[in-house]
Protein backbone atom coordinates (compact mmCIF):
# COMPACT_ATOMS: atom_id res chain seq x y z
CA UNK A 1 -7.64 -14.30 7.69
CA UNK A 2 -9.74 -12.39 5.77
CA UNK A 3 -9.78 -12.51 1.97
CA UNK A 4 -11.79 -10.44 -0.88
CA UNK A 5 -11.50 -11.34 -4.40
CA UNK A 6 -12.49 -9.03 -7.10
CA UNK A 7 -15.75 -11.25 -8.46
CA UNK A 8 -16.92 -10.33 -4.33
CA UNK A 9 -16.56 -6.34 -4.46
CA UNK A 10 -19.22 -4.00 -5.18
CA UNK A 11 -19.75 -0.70 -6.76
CA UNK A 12 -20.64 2.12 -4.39
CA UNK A 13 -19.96 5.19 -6.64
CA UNK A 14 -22.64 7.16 -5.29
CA UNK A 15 -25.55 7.95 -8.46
CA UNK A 16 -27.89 10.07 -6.24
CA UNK A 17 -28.15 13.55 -7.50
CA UNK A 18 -26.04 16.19 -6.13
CA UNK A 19 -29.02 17.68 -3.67
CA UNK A 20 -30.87 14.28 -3.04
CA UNK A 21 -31.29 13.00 0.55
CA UNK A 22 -27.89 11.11 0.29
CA UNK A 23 -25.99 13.89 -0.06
CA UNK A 24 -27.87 16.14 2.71
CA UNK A 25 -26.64 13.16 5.58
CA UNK A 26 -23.04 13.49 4.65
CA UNK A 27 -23.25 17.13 4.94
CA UNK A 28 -25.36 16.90 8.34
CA UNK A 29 -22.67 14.10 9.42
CA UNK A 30 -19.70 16.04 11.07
CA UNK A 31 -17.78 12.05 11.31
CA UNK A 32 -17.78 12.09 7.22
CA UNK A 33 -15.46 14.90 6.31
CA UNK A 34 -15.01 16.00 2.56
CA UNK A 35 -11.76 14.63 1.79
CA UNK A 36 -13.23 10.94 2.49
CA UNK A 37 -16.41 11.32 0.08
CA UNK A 38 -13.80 12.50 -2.31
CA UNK A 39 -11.65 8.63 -1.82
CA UNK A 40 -15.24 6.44 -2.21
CA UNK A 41 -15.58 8.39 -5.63
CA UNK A 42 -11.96 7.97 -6.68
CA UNK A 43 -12.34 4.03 -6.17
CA UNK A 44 -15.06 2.31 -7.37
CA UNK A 45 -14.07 -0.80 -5.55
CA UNK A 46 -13.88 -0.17 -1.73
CA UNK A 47 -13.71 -2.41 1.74
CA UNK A 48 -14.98 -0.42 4.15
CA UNK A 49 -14.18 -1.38 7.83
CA UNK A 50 -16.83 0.88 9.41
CA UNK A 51 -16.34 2.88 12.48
CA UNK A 52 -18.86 0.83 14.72
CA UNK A 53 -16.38 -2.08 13.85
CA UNK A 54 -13.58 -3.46 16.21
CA UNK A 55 -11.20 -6.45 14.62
CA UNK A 56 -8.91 -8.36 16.66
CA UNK A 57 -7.39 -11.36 16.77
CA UNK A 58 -3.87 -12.88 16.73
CA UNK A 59 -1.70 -13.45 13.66
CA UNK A 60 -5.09 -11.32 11.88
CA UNK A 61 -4.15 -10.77 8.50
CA UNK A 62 -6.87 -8.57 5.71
CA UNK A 63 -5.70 -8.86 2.30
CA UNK A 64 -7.81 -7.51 -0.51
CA UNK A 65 -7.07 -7.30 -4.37
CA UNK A 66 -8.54 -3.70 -4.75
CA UNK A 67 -8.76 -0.85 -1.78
CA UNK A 68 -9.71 -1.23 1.74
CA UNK A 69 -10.59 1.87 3.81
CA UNK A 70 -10.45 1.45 7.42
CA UNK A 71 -12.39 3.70 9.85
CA UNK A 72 -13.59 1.52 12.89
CA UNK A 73 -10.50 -0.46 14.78
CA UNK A 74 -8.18 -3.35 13.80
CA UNK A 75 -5.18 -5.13 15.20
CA UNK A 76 -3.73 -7.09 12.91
CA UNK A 77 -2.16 -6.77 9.09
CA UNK A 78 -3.71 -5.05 6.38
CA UNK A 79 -2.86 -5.47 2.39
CA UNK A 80 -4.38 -3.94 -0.11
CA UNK A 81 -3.67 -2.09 -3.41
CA UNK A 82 -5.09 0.97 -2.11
CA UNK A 83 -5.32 1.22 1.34
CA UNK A 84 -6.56 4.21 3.84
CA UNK A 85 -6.93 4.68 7.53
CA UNK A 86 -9.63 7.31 7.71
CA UNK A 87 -9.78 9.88 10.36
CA UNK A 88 -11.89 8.07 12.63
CA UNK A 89 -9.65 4.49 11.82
CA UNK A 90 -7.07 2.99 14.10
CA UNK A 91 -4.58 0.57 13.04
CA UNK A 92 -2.28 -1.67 15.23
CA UNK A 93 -0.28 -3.62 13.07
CA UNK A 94 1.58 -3.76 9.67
CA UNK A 95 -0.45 -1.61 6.77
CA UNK A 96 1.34 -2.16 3.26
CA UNK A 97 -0.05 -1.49 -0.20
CA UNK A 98 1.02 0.57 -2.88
CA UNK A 99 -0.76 3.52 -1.90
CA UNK A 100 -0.97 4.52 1.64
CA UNK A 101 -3.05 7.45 2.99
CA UNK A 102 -3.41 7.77 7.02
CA UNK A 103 -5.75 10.59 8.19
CA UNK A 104 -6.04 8.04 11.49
CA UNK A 105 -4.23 6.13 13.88
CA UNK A 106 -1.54 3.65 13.30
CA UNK A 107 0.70 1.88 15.76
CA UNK A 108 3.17 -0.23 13.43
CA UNK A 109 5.27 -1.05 10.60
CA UNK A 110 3.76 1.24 6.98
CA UNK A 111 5.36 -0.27 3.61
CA UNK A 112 4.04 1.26 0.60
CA UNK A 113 5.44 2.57 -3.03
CA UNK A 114 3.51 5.99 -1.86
CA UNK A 115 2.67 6.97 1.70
CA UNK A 116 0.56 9.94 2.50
CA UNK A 117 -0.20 11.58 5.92
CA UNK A 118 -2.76 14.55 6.68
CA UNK A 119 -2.80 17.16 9.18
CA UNK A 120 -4.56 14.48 11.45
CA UNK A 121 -2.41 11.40 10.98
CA UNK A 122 -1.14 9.92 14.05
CA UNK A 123 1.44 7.60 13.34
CA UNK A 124 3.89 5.79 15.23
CA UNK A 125 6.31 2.94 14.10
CA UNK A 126 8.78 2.46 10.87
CA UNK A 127 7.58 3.57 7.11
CA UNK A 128 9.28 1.99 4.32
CA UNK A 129 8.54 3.63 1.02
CA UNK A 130 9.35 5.53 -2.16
CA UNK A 131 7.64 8.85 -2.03
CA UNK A 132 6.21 9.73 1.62
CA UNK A 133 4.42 12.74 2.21
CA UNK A 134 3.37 14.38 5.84
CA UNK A 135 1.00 17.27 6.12
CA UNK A 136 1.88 20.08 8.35
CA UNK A 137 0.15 18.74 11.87
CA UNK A 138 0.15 15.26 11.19
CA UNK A 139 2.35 13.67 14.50
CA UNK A 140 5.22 10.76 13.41
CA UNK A 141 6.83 9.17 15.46
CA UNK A 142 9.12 6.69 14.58
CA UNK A 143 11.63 5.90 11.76
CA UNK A 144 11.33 6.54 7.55
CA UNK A 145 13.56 4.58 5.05
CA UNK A 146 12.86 5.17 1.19
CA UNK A 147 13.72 1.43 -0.48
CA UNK A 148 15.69 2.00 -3.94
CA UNK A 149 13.65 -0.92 -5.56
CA UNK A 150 9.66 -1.02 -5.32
CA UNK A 151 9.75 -5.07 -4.77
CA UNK A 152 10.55 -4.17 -1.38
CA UNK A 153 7.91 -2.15 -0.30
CA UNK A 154 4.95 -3.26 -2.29
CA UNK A 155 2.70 -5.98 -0.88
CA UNK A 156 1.97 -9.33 -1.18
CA UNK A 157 -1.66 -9.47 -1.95
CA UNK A 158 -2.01 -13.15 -2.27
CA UNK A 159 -1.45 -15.36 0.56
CA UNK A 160 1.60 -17.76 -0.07
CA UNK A 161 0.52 -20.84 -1.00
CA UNK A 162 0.24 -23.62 1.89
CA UNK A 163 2.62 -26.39 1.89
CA UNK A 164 1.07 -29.12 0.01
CA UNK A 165 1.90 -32.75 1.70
CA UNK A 166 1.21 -36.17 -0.94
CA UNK A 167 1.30 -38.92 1.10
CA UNK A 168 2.17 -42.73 -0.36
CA UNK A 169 -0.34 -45.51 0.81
CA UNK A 170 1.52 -47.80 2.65
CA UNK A 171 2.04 -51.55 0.96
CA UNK A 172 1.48 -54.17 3.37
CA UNK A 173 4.40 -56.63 2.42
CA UNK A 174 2.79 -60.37 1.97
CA UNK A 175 4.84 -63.16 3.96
């Protein structure tokens, strides 16, 4: 499992001018559209899972306490406050956070308070939610229930607690 607090994350708000070298790669970059400079502004607090980056592994949960942005591959769970599958991103698994945006791939269960899909979303599996929005040319495929009550659809970002076991020394009775 793999766990980010909020004392770990760092600030990538981009500071470079608006015509500085930076700025020049994204727009030579055809893989970094628009609309994802536009979420690394908006959060100040990001997890980025790259799209050189392939995660699997069974029972693979990723929880984080802020957002997590996935654009390389993962099979497994993801949990986060804020989470989105970028164009390039593929997901199979169980995404939940209150905010879900998929401009990717995702084979699996979606429970979120707000789930979003673009024209390029390709989603496939059950979405449990309050509000869910779905571009014209995303693809879904699969089932959509809205919950009435947002305890059931928002996640749980800390890991349960394990199951604490006190044991007694043992008293060696004296004959």
């Amino acid at each position: 499992m793999f766990k980010r607090n909020r004392s770990e994350l760092v600030d990538i708000t981009p500071t470079a001018p608006a015509d500085s070298g930076e700025n020049l790669m994204i727009k030579n970059n055809p893989s970094i559209a628009p609309a994802d400079t536009l979420d690394l502004q908006a959060n100040q607090h990001v997890s980025i899972i790259s799209n050189d980056l392939t995660i699997l592994g069974s029972d693979l949960k990723i929880i984080s306490e802020g957002a997590i942005r996935v654009d390389g591959e993962i099979q497994g769970e993801i949990r986060g406050i804020d989470v989105t599958v970028g164009r390039h991103g593929k997901v199979v698994g169980t995404v939940s956070g209150q905010r879900v945006k998929i401009d990717g791939e995702v084979s699996g269960a979606i429970k979120a308070d707000q789930v979003m899909f673009s024209a390029n979303a390709r989603v496939d599996g059950e979405v449990q939610h309050q509000t869910l929005s779905i571009d014209q040319g995303a693809r879904f495929d699969g089932s959509s229930k809205r919950r009435e009550y947002v305890a059931l659809v928002k996640p749980e970002i800390e890991p349960p607690a394990p199951d604490i076991v006190h044991l007694q020394p043992s008293v060696l009775a004296e004959h």
